[in-house]
C-alpha atoms as a PDB file:
ATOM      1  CA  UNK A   1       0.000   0.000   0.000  1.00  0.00           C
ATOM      2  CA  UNK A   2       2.611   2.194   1.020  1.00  0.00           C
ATOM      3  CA  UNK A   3       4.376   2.236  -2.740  1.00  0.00           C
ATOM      4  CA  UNK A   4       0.956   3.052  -4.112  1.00  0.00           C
ATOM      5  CA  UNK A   5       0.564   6.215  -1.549  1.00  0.00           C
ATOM      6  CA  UNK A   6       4.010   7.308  -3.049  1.00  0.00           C
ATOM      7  CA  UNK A   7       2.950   6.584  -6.261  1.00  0.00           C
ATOM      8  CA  UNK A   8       0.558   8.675  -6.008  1.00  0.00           C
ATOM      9  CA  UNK A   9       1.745  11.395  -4.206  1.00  0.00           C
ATOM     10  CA  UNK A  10       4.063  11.815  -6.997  1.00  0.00           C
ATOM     11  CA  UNK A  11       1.501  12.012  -9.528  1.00  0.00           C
ATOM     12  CA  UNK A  12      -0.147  14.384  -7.455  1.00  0.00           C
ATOM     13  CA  UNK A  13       2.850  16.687  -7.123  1.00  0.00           C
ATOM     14  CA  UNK A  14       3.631  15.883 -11.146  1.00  0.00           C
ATOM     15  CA  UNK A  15       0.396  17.200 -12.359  1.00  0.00           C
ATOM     16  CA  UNK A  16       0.786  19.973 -10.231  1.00  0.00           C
ATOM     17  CA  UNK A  17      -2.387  19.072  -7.956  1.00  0.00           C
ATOM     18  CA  UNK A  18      -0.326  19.331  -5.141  1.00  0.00           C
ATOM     19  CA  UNK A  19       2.096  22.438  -5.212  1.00  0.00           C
ATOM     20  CA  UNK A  20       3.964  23.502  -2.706  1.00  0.00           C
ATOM     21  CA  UNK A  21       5.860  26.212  -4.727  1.00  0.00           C
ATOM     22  CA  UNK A  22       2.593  28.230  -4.634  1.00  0.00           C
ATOM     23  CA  UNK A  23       1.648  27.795  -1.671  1.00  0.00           C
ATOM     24  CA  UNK A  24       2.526  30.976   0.548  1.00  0.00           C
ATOM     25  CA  UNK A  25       2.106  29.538   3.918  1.00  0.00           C
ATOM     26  CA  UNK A  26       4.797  26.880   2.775  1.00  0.00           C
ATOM     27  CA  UNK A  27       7.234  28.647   0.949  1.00  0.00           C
ATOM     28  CA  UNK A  28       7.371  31.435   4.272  1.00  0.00           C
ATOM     29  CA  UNK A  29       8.452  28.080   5.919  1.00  0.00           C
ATOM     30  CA  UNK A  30      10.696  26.786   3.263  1.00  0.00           C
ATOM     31  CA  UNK A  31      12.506  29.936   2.852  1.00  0.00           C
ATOM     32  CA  UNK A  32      12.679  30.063   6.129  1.00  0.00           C
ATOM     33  CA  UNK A  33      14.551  26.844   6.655  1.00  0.00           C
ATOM     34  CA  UNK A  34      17.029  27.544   3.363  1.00  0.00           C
ATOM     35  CA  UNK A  35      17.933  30.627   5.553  1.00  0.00           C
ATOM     36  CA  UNK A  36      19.431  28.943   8.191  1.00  0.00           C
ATOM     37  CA  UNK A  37      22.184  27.812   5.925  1.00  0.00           C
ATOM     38  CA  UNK A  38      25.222  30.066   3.706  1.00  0.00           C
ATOM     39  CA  UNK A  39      23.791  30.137   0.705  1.00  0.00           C
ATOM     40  CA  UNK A  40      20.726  28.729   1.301  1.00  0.00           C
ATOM     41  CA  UNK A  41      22.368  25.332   0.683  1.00  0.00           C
ATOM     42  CA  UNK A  42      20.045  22.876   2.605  1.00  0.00           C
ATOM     43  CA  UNK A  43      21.673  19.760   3.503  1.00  0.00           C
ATOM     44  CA  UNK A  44      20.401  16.862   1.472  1.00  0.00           C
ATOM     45  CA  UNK A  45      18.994  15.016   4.817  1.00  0.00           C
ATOM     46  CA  UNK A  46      17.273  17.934   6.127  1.00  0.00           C
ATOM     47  CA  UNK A  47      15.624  18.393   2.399  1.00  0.00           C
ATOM     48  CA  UNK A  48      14.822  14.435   2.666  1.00  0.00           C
ATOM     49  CA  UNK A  49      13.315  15.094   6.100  1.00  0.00           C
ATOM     50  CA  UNK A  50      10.912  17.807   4.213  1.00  0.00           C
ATOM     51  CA  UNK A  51       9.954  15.665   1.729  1.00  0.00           C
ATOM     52  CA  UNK A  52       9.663  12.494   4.312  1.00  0.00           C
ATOM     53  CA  UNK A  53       6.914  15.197   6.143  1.00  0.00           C
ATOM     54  CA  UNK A  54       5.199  16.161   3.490  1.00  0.00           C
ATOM     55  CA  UNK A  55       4.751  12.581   1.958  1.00  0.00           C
ATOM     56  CA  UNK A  56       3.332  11.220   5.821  1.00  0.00           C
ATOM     57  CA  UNK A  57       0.793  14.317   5.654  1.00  0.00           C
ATOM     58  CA  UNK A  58      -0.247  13.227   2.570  1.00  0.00           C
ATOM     59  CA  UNK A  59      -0.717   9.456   3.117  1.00  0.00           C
ATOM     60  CA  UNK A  60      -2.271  10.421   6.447  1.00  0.00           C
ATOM     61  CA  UNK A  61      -4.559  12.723   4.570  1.00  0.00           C
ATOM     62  CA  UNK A  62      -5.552   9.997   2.021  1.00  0.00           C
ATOM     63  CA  UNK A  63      -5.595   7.519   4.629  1.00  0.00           C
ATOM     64  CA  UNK A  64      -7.882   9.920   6.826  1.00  0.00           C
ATOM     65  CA  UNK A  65     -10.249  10.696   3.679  1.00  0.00           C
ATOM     66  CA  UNK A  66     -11.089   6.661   2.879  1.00  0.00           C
ATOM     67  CA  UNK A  67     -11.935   6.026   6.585  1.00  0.00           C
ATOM     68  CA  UNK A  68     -14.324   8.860   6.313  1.00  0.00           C
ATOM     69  CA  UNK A  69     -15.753   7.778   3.241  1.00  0.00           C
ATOM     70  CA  UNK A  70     -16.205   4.240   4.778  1.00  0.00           C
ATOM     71  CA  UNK A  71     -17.993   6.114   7.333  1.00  0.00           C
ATOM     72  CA  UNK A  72     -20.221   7.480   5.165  1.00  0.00           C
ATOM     73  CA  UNK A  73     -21.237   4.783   3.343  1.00  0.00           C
ATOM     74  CA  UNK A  74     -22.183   2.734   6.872  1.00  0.00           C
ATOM     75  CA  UNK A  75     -23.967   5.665   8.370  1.00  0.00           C
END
């Protein structure tokens, strides 16, 4: 299931249904983070660590949206 979610996620983010880059709210936070290195040169595992988070929301979201529409279908 979990290669599916990522699958997915990626085709989200491909065909730009999910987009961080214009999202404000994110990219305050992003740009935030590249600040705290020279350059804004984040370190490849702290840039995996974003993507790791954003990936979980997603599969937690997706996870979160089938329960509910289980729910609905029983009630």
């Amino acid at each position: 299931m979990e290669e599916n979610l990522k699958a997915l996620y990626t085709q989200e983010i491909d065909q730009f249904r999910l987009d961080f880059d214009h999202n404000p709210e994110y990219q305050a936070y992003y740009t935030q983070a590249e600040a705290l290195w020279k350059g804004g040169d984040m370190p490849p595992a702290v840039f995996h660590l974003l993507e790791t988070g954003n990936f979980l929301s997603f599969a937690h979201g997706f996870r979160l949206g089938a329960r509910l529409a289980g729910w609905v279908r029983t009630g």
